[in-house]
Protein backbone atom coordinates (compact mmCIF):
# COMPACT_ATOMS: atom_id res chain seq x y z
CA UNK A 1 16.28 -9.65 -50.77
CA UNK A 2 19.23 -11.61 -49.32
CA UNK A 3 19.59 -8.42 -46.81
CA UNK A 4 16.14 -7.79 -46.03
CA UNK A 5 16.23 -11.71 -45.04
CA UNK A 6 19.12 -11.51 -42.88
CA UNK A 7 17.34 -8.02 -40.98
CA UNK A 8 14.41 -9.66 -40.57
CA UNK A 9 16.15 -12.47 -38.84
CA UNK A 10 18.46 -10.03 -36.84
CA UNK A 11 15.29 -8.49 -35.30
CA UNK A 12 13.64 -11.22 -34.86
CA UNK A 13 16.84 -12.99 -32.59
CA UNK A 14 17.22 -9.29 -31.14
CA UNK A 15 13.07 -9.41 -30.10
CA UNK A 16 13.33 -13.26 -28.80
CA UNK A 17 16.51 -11.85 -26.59
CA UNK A 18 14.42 -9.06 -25.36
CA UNK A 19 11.03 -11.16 -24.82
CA UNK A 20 13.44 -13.57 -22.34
CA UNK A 21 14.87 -10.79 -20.43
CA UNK A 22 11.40 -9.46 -19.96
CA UNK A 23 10.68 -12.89 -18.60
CA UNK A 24 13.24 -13.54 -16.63
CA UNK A 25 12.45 -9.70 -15.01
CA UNK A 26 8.84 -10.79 -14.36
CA UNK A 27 9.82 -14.32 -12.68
CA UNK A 28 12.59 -12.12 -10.52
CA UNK A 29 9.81 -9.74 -9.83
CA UNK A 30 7.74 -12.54 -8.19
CA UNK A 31 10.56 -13.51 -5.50
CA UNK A 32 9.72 -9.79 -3.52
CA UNK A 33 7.13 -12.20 -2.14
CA UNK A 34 9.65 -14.34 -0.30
CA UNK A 35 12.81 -12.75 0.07
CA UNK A 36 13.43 -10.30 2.68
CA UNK A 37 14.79 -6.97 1.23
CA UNK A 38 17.13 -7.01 4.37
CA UNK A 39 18.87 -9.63 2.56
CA UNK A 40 18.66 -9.45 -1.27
CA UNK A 41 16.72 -6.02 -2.01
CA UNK A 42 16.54 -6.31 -5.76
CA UNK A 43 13.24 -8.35 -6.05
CA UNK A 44 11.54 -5.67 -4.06
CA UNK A 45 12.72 -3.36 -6.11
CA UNK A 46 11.37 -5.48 -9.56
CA UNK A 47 8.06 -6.41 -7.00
CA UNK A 48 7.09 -2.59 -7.14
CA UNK A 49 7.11 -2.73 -10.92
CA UNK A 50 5.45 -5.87 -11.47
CA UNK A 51 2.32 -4.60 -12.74
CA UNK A 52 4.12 -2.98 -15.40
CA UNK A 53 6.48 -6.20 -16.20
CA UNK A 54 3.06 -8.14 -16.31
CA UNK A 55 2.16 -5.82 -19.14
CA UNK A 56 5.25 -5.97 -21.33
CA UNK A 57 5.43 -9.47 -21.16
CA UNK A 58 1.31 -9.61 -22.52
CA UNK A 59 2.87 -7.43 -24.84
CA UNK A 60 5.48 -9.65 -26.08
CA UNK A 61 2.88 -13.04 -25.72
CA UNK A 62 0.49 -11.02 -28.37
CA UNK A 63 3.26 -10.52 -30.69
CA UNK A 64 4.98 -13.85 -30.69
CA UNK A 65 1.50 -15.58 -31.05
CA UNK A 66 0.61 -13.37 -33.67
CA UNK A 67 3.40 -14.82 -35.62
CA UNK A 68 2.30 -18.52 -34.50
CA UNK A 69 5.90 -18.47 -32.85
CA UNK A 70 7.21 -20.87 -30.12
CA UNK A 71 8.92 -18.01 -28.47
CA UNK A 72 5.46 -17.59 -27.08
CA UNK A 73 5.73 -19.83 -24.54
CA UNK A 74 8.77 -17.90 -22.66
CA UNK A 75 5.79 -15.35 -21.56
CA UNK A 76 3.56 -17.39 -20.83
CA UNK A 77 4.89 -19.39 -18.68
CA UNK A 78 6.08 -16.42 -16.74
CA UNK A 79 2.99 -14.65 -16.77
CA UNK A 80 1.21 -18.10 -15.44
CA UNK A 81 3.62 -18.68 -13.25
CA UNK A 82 2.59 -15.34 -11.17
CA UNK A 83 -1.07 -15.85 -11.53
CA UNK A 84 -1.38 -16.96 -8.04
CA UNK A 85 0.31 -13.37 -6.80
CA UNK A 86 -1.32 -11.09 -9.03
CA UNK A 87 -4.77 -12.51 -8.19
CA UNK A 88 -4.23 -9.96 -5.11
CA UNK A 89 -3.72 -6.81 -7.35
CA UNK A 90 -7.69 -7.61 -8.15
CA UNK A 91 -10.92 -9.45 -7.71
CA UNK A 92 -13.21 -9.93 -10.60
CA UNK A 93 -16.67 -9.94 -8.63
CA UNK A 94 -20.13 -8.70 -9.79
CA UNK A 95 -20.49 -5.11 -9.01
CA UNK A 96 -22.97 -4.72 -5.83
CA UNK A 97 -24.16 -1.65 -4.15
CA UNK A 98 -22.90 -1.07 -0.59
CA UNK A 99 -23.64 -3.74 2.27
CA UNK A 100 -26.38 -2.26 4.36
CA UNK A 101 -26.88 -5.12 6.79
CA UNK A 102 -26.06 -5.48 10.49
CA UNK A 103 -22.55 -5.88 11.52
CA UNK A 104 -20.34 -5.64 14.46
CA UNK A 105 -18.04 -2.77 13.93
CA UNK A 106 -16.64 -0.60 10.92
CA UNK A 107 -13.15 0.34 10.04
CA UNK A 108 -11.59 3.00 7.65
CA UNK A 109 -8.39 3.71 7.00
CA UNK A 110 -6.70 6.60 5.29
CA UNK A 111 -3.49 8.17 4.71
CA UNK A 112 -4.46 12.08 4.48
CA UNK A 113 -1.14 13.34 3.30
CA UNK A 114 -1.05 15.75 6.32
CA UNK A 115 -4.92 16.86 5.14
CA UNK A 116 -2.83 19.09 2.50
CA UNK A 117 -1.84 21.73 5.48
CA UNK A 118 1.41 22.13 3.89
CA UNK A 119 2.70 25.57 2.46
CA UNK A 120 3.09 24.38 -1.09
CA UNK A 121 0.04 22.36 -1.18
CA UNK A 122 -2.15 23.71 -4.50
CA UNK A 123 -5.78 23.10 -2.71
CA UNK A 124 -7.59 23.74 0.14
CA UNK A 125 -6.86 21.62 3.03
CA UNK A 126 -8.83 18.83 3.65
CA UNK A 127 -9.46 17.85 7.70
CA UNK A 128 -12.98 19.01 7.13
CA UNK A 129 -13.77 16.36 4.34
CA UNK A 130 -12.15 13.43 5.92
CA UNK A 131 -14.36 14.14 9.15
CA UNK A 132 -17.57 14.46 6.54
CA UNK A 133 -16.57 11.23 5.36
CA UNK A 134 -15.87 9.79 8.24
CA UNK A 135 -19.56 10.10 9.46
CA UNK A 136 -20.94 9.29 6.49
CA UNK A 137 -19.71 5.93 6.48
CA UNK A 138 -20.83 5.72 9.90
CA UNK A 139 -17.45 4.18 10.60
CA UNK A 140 -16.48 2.81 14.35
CA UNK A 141 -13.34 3.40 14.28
CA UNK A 142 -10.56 5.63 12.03
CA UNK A 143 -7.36 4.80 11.31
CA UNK A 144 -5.12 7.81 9.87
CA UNK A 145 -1.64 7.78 8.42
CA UNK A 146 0.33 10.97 7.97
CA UNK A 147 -1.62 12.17 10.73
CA UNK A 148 -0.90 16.10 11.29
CA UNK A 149 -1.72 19.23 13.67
CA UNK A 150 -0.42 22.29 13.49
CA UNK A 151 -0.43 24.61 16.90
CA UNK A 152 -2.15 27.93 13.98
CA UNK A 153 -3.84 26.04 11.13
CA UNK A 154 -4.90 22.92 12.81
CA UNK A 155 -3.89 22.35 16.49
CA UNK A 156 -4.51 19.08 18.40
CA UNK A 157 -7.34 20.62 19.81
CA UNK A 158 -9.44 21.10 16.98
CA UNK A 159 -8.49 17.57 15.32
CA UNK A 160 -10.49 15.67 18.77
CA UNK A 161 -13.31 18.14 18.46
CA UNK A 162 -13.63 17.13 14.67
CA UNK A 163 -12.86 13.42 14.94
CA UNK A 164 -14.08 12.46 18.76
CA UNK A 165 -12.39 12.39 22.14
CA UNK A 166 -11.72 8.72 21.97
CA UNK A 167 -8.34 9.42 20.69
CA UNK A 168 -4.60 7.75 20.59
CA UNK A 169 -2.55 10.32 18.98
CA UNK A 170 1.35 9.37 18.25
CA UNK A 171 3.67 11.44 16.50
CA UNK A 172 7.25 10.71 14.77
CA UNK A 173 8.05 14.52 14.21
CA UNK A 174 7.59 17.37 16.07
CA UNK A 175 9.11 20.83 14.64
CA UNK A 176 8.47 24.30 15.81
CA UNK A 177 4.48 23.57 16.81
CA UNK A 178 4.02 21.25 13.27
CA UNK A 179 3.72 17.58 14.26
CA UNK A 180 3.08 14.27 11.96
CA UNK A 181 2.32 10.94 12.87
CA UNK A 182 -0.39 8.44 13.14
CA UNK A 183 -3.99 9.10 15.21
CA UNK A 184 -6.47 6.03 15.67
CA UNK A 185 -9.85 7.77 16.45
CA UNK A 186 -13.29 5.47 17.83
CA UNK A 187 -16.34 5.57 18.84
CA UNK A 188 -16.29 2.81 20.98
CA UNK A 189 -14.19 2.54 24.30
CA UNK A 190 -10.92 2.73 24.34
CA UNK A 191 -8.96 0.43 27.32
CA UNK A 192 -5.66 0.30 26.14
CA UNK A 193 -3.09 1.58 23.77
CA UNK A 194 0.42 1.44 23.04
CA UNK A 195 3.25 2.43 20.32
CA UNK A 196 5.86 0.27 18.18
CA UNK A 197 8.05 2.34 17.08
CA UNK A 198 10.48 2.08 14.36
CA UNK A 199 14.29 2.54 15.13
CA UNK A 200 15.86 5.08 12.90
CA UNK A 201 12.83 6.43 11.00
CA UNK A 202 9.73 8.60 10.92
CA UNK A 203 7.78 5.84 10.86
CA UNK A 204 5.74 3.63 13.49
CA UNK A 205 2.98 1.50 14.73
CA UNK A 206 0.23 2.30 17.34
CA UNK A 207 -2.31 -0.61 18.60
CA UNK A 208 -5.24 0.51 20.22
CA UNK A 209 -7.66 -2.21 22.31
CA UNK A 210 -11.14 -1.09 22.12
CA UNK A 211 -14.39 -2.57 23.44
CA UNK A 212 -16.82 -3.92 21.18
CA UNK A 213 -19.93 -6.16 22.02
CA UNK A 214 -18.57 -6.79 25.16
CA UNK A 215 -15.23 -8.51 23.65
CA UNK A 216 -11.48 -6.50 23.50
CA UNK A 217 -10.34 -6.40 19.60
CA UNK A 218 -7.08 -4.54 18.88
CA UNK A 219 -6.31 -2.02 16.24
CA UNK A 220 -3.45 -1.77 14.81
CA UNK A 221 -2.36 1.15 12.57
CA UNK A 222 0.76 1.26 10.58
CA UNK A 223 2.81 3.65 8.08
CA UNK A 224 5.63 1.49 6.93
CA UNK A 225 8.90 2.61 5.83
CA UNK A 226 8.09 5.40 2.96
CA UNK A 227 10.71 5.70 -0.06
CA UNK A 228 11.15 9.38 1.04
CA UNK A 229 11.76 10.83 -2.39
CA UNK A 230 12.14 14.28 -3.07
CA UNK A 231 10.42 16.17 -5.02
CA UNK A 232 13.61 16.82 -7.68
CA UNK A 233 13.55 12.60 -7.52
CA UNK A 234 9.87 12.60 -8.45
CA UNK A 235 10.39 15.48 -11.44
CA UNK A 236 13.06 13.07 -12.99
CA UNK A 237 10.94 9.88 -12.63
CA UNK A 238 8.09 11.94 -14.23
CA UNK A 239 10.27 13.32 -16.82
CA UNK A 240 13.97 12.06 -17.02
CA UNK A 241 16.40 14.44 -18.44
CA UNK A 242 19.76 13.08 -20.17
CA UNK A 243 21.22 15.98 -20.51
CA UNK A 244 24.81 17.77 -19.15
CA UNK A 245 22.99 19.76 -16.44
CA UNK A 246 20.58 17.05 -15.12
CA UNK A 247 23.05 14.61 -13.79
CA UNK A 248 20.56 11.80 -14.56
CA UNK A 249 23.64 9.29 -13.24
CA UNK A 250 23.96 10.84 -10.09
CA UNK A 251 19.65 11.23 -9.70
CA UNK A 252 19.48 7.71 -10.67
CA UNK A 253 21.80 6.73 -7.65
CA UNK A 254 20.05 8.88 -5.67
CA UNK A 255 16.70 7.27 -5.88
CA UNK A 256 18.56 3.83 -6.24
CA UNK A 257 19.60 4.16 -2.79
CA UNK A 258 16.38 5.69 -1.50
CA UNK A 259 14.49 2.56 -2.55
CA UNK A 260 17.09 0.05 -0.94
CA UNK A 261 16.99 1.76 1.90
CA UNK A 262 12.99 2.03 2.36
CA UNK A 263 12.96 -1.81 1.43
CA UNK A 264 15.44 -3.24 4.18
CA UNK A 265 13.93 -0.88 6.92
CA UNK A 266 10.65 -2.04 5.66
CA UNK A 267 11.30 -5.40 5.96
CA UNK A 268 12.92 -4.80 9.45
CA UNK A 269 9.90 -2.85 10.60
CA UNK A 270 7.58 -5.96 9.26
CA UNK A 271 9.47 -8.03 11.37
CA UNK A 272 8.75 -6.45 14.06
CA UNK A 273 4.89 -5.93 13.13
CA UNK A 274 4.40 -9.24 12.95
CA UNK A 275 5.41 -10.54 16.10
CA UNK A 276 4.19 -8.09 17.90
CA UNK A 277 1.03 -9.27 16.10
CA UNK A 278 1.42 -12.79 17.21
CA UNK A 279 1.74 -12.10 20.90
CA UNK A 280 -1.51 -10.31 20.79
CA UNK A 281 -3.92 -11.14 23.41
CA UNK A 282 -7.22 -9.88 21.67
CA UNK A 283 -8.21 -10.26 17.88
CA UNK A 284 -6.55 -8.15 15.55
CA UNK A 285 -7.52 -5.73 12.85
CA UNK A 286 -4.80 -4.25 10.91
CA UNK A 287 -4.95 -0.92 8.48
CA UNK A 288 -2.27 1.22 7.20
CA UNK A 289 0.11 2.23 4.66
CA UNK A 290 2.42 -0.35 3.78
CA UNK A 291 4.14 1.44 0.87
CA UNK A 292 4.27 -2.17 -1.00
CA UNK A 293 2.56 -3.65 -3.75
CA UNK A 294 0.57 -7.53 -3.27
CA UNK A 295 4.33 -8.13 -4.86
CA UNK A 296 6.20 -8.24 -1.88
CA UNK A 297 7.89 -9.06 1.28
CA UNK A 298 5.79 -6.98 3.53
CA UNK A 299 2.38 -8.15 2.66
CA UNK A 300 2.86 -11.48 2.06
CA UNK A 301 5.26 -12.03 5.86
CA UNK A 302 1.71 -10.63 7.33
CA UNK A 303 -0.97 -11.94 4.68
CA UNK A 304 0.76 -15.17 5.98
CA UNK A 305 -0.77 -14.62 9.42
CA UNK A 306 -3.99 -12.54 8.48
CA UNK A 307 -6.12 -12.70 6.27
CA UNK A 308 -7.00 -9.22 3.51
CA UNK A 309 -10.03 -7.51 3.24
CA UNK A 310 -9.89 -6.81 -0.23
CA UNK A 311 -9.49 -9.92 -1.47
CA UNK A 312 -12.23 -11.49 0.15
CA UNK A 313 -14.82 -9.29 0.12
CA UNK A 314 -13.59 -6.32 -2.34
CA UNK A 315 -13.75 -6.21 -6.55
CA UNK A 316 -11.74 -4.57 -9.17
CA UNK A 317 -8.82 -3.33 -9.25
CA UNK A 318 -8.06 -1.98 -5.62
CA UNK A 319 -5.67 0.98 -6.60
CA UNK A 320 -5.51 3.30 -3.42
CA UNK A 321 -2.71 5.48 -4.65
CA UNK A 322 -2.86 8.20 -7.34
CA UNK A 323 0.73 8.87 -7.70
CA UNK A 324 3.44 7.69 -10.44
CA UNK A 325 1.88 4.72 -10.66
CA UNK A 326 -1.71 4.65 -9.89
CA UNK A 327 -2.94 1.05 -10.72
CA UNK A 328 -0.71 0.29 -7.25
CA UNK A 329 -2.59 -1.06 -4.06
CA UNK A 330 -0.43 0.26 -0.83
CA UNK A 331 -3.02 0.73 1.25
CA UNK A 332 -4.98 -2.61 3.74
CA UNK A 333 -7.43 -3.68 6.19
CA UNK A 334 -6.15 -6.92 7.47
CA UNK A 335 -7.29 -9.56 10.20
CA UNK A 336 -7.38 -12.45 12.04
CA UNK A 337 -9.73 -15.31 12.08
CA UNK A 338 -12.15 -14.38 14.51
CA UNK A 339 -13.81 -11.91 12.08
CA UNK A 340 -16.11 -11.53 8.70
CA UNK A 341 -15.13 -8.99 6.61
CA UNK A 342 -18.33 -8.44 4.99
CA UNK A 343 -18.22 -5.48 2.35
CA UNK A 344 -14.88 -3.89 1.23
CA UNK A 345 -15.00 0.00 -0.08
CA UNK A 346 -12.77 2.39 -1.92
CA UNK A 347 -14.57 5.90 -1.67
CA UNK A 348 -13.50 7.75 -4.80
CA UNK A 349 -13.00 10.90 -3.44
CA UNK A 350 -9.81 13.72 -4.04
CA UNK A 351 -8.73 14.41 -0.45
CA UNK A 352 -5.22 13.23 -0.85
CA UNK A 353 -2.65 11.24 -2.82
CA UNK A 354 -4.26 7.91 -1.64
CA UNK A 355 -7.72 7.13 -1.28
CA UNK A 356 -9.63 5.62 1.34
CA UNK A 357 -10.24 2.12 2.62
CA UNK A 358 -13.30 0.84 4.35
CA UNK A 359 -14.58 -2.16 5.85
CA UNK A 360 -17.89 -3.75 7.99
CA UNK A 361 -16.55 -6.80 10.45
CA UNK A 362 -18.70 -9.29 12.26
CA UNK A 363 -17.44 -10.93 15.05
CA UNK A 364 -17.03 -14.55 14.91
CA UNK A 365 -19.05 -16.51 17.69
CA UNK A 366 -18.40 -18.91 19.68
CA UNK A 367 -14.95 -17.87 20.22
């Protein structure tokens, strides 16, 4: 009895040790939102995980207040502590069917994971659906990240017949007739355009001024700084092998120093967004991929300046990507305040590894 006492207490100590690391994790977790990656990456790193932190430490609440134990409060007040970020990961709103009212213009935004034109892709490709759903929505204007033509499957041609002549195309890549990039497509005028790119990576920024009830808005569509991991990096995250062969140690580094590197550039590249934002003439609509959670640096520097679709007119959950972690929101319509966002829609449809975001504006009057 004496031993089975002295166990009990042992795992008890060892489960109160492991409930404040947890904690202390979580409470890391919510400085992504503040500090730049550039100069301390390791909150971004915890701010992409959050989610899953949040979880363990409900876990750990459950158990400690199951056993009426004080140790309870160490989650809690971590988990409380956060509620103010994680309010962005969802919105708990009545369900409503679609807004059908009047409004200004209509944006979506995708990233069509190069419609699936790739040589190893396991489906059809999909530049035919995204058009389909493109004029089902009825949307203004489309925003596309990971943006690809190909000069025998899908040349540049073809993509303006099937999305509209009022085109700015950029691409990052160009190799042997294959090129990938970003293409803003519109119904409405276009009078300007322009390109930020992104020094030392595959990734940039176009802006694209369009005319719409006789005012200028700008769109901006971005692909931030991806983690670029292979696909060997993805089988080990999927299914980590310890073994002699799989040189987890030297995977693990590998992906270790993917991630830093994707979160400083990121945080450069944000930077550089967001001023280029703030000398902005017209209004400003924002889509894109940011690669980053509601957790971190790069949403919160431009949440600070715009204000997010989904959380003021969207409900649920928000996920947009289906990959290792599919509960994640990467994917935004942001803006200024000279519009309404007035409806904000995920179409649940399998065209690529993220899904689709789309949003009704009005223009603000009087301004």
């Amino acid at each position: 009895m004496f031993y089975s006492m002295r166990i009990r207490t042992i795992f008890h100590a060892f489960s109160a040790v492991i409930t404040a690391v947890c904690a202390l994790l979580l409470l890391v977790s919510y400085l992504a939102a503040i500090v730049s990656p550039a100069d301390f990456w390791i909150p971004g790193l915890l701010g992409l995980v959050s989610p899953i932190l949040l979880a363990i430490n409900l876990i750990t609440l459950i158990y400690w207040l199951a056993r009426w134990k004080s140790v309870a409060l160490i989650p809690a007040v971590a988990i409380v502590l956060g509620l103010p970020l994680f309010v962005d990961y969802f919105r708990f709103r009545p369900s409503h069917p679609p807004y059908e009212g009047s409004y200004d213009f209509s944006v979506m935004s995708y990233n069509v994971n190069l419609f699936r034109l790739y040589s190893w892709a396991d489906s059809p490709s999909t530049e035919l659906e995204v058009a389909a759903l493109y004029d089902s929505l009825g949307a203004d204007i489309l925003c596309l990240q990971e943006f690809y033509t190909d000069s025998t499957k899908f040349p540049e041609r073809d993509a303006i017949q099937l999305f509209g002549p009022n085109a700015h195309i950029h691409y990052t890549s160009r190799l042997k007739g294959r090129m990938f990039g970003l293409g803003t497509f519109t119904r409405l005028p276009i009078v300007d355009s322009g390109t930020l790119e992104f020094p030392g990576s595959f990734n940039a920024t176009i802006f694209t001024d369009v005319i719409c009830q006789n005012d200028t808005i700008r769109i901006y569509n971005t692909h931030l700084q991806s983690f670029r991991l292979q696909r060997h990096n993805l089988a080990f995250l999927r299914s980590p092998k310890f073994d002699s062969t799989a040189r987890p140690l030297m995977e693990m580094g590998d992906i270790a120093h993917r991630l830093r590197t994707a979160l400083r550039l990121r945080a450069q590249q944000v930077a550089m967004l967001r001023r280029h934002i703030e000398r902005s003439p017209y209004p400003v609509v924002l889509c894109g991929d940011f690669n980053d959670s509601p957790i971190s640096y790069s949403y919160r520097h431009l949440r600070s300046i715009l204000h997010d679709a989904f959380s003021e007119a969207g409900t649920g959950f928000g996920s947009t990507f289906k990959g290792l972690f599919p509960s994640y929101r990467i994917d935004y319509i942001l803006y200024d305040n000279r519009f309404k966002a007035l409806d904000f829609r995920i179409p649940q449809v399998d065209y690529s590894d993220h899904l689709p975001t789309f949003c009704p504006f009005m223009l603000a009057k009087g301004d």
